[in-house]
N, C-alpha and C. Protein backbone atom coordinates (compact mmCIF):
# COMPACT_ATOMS: atom_id res chain seq x y z
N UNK A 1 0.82 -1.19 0.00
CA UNK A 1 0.00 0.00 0.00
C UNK A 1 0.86 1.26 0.00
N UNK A 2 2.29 1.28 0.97
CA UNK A 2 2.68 2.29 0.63
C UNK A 2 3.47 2.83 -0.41
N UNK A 3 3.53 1.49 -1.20
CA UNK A 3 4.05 1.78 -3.03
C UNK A 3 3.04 2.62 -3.62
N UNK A 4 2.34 1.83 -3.31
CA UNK A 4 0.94 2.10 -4.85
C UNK A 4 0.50 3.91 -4.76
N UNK A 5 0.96 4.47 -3.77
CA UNK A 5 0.35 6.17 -3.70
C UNK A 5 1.67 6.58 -4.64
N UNK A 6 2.64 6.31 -4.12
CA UNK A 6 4.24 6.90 -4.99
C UNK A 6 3.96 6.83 -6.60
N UNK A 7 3.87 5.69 -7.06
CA UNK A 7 3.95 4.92 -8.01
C UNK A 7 2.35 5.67 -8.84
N UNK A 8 1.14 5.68 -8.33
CA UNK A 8 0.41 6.37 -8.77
C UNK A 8 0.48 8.04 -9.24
N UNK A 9 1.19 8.53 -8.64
CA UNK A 9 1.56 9.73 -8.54
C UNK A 9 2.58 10.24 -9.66
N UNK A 10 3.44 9.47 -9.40
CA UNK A 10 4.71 8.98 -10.85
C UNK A 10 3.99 8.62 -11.95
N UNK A 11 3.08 7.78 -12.22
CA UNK A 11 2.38 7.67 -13.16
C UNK A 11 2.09 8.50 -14.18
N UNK A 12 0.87 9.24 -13.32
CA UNK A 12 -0.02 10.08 -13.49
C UNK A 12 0.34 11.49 -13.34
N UNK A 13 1.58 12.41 -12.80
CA UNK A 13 1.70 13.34 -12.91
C UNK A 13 3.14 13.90 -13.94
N UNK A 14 4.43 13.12 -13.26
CA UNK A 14 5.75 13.17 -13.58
C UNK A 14 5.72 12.32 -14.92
N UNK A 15 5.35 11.20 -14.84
CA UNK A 15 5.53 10.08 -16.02
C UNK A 15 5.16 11.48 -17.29
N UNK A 16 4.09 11.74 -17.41
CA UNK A 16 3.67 12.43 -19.09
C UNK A 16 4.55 13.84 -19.28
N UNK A 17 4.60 14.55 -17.92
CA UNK A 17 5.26 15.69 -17.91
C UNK A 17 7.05 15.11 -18.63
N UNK A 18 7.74 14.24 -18.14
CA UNK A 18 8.57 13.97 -18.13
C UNK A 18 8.89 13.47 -19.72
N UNK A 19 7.94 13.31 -20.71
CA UNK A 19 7.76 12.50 -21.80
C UNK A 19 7.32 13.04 -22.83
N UNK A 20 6.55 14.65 -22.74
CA UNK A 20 6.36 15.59 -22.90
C UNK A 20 7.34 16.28 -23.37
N UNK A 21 8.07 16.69 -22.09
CA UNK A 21 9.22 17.41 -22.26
C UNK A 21 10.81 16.78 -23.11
N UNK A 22 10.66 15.83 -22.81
CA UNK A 22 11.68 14.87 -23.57
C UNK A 22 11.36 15.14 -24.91
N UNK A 23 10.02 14.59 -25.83
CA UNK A 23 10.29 14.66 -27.14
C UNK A 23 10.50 16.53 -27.54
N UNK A 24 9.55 17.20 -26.74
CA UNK A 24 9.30 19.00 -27.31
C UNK A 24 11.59 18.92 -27.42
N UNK A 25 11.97 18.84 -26.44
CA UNK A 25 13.70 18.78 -27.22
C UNK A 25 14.30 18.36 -27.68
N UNK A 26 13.86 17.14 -28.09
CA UNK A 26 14.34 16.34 -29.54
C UNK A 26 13.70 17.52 -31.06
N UNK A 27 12.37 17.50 -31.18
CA UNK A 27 11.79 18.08 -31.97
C UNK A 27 12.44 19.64 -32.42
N UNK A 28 12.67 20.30 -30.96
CA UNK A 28 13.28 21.67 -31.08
C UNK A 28 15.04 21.18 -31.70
N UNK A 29 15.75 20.43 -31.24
CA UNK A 29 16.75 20.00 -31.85
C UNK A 29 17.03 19.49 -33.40
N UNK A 30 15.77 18.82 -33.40
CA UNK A 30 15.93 18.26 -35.16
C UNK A 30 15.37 19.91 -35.81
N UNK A 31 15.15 20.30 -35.26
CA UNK A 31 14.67 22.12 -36.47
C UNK A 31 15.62 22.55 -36.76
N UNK A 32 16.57 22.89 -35.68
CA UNK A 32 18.04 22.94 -36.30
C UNK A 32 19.03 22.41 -36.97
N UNK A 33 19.84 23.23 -37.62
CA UNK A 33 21.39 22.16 -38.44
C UNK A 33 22.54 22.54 -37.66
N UNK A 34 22.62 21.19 -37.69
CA UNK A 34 24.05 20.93 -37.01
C UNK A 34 25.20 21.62 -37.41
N UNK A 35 26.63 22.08 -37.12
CA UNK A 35 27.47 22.27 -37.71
C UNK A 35 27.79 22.03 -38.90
N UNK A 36 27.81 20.31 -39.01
CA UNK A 36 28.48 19.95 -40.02
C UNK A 36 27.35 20.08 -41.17
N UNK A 37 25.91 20.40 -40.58
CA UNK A 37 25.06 20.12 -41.79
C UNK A 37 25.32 21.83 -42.62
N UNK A 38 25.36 22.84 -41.54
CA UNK A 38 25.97 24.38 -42.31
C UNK A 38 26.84 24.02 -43.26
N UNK A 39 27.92 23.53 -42.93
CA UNK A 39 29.14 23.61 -43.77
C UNK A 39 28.81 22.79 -44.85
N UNK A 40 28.12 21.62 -44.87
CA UNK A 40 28.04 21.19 -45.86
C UNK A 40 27.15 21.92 -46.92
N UNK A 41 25.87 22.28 -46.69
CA UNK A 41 25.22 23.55 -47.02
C UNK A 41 25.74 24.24 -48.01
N UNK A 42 26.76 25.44 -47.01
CA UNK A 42 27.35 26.39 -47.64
C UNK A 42 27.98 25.75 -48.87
N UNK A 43 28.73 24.49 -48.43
CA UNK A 43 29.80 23.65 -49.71
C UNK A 43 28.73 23.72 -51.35
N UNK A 44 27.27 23.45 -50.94
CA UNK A 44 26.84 22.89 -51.87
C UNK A 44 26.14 24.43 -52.32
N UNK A 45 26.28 25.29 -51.59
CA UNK A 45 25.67 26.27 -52.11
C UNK A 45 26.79 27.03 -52.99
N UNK A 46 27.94 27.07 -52.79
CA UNK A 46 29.34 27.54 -53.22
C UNK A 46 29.45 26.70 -54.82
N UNK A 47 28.73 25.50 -54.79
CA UNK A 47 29.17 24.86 -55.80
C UNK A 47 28.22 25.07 -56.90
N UNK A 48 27.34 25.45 -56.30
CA UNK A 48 25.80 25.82 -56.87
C UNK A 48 26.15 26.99 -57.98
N UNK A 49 26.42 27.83 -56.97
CA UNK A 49 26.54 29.45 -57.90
C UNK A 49 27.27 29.09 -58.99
N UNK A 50 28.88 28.38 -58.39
CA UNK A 50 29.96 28.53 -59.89
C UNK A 50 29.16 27.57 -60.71
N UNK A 51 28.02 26.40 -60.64
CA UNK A 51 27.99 25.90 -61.36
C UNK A 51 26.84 27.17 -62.99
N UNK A 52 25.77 27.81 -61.88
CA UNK A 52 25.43 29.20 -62.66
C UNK A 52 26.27 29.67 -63.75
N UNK A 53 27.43 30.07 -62.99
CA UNK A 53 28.54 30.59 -64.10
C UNK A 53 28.71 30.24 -64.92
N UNK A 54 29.00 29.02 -64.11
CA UNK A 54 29.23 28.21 -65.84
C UNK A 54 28.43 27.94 -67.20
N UNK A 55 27.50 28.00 -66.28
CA UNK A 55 26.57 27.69 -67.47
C UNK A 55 26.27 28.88 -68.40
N UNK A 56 25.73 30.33 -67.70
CA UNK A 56 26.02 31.47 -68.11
C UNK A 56 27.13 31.37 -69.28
N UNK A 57 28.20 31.08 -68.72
CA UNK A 57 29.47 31.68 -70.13
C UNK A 57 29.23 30.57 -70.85
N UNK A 58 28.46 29.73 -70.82
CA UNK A 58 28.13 28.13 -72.12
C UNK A 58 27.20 28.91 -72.96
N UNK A 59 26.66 29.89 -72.20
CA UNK A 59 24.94 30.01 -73.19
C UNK A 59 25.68 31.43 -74.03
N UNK A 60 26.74 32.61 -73.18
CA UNK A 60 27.29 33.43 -73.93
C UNK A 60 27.89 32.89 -74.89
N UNK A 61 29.10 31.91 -74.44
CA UNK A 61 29.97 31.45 -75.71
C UNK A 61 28.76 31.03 -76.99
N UNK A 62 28.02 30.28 -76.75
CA UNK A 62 27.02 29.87 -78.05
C UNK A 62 26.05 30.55 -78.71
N UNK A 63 25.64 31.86 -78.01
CA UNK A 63 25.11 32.81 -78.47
C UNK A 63 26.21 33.70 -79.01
N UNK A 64 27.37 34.15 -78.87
CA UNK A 64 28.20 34.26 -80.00
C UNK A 64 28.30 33.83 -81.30
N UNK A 65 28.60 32.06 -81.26
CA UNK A 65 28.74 31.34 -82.47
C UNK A 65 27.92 31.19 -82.78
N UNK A 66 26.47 31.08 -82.16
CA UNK A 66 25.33 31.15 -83.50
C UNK A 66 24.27 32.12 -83.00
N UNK A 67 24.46 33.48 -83.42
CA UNK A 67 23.57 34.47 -83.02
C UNK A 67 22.46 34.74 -83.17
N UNK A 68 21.60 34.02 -84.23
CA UNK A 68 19.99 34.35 -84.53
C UNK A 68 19.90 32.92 -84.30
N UNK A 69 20.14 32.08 -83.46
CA UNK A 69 19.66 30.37 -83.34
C UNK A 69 18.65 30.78 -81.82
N UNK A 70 17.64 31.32 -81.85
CA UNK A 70 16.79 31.23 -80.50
C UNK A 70 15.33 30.56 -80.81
N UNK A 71 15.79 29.77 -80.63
CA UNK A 71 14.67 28.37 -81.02
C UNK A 71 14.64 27.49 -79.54
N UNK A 72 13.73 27.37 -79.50
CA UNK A 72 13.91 25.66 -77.95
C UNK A 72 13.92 26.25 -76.98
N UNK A 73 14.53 25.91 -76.05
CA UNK A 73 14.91 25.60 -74.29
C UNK A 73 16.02 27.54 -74.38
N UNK A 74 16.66 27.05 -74.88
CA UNK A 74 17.85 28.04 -74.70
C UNK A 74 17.42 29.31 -75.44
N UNK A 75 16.82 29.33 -76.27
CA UNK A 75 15.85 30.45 -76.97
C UNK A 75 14.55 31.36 -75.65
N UNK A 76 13.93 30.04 -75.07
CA UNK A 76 13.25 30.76 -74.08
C UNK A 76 14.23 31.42 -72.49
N UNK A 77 15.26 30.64 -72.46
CA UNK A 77 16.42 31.25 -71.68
C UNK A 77 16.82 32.83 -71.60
N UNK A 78 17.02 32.70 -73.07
CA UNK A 78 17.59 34.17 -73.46
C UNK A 78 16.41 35.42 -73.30
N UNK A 79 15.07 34.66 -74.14
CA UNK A 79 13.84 35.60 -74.05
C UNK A 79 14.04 35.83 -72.15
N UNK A 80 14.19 34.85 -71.84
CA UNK A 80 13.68 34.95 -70.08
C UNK A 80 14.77 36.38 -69.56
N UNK A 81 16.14 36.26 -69.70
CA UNK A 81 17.28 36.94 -69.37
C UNK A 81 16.74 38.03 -70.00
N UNK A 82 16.63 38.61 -71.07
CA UNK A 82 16.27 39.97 -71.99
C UNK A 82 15.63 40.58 -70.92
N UNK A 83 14.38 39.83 -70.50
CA UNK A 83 13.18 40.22 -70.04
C UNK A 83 13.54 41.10 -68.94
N UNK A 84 14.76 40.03 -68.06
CA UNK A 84 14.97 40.26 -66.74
C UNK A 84 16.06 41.68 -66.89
N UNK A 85 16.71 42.44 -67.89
CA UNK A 85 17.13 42.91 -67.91
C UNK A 85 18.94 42.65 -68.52
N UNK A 86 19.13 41.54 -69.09
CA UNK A 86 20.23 41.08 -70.18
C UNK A 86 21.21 40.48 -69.10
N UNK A 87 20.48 40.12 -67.87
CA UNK A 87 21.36 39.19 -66.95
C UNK A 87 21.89 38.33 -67.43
């Protein structure tokens, strides 16, 4: 008998509070990035842009060598860039 008041009490008050609070800081923890997940991030964002570039001076170099070819994909590219101001 003098378990069962403790043990009820633990149950029913501490037990959910305690289980509660446990996952709310897992949850608040997974919202965030870790260190290594920034850096990797940034890595892929760094690789991102130059890959832009590159592509940029692919679509200049070929709009050089063939200057009235705006037909297709790369035709609506250029219309798109004009639009935006000859970005």
């Amino acid at each position: 008998m003098w378990l069962e008041v403790p043990l009820i009490v633990f149950l029913t008050i501490v037990a959910p509070i305690w289980i509660i609070a446990h996952y709310v800081t897992s949850w608040r923890m997974a919202k965030s990035l870790s260190p290594e997940d920034e850096k990797q991030f940034g890595d892929l964002w760094q690789v991102a842009e130059r890959m832009e570039e590159r592509i940029h001076t692919i679509e200049r170099i070929l709009d050089r060598e063939m200057p009235g070819d705006d037909v297709g994909p790369a035709g609506a590219a250029n219309d798109r860039r004009a639009a935006e101001g000859g970005r």
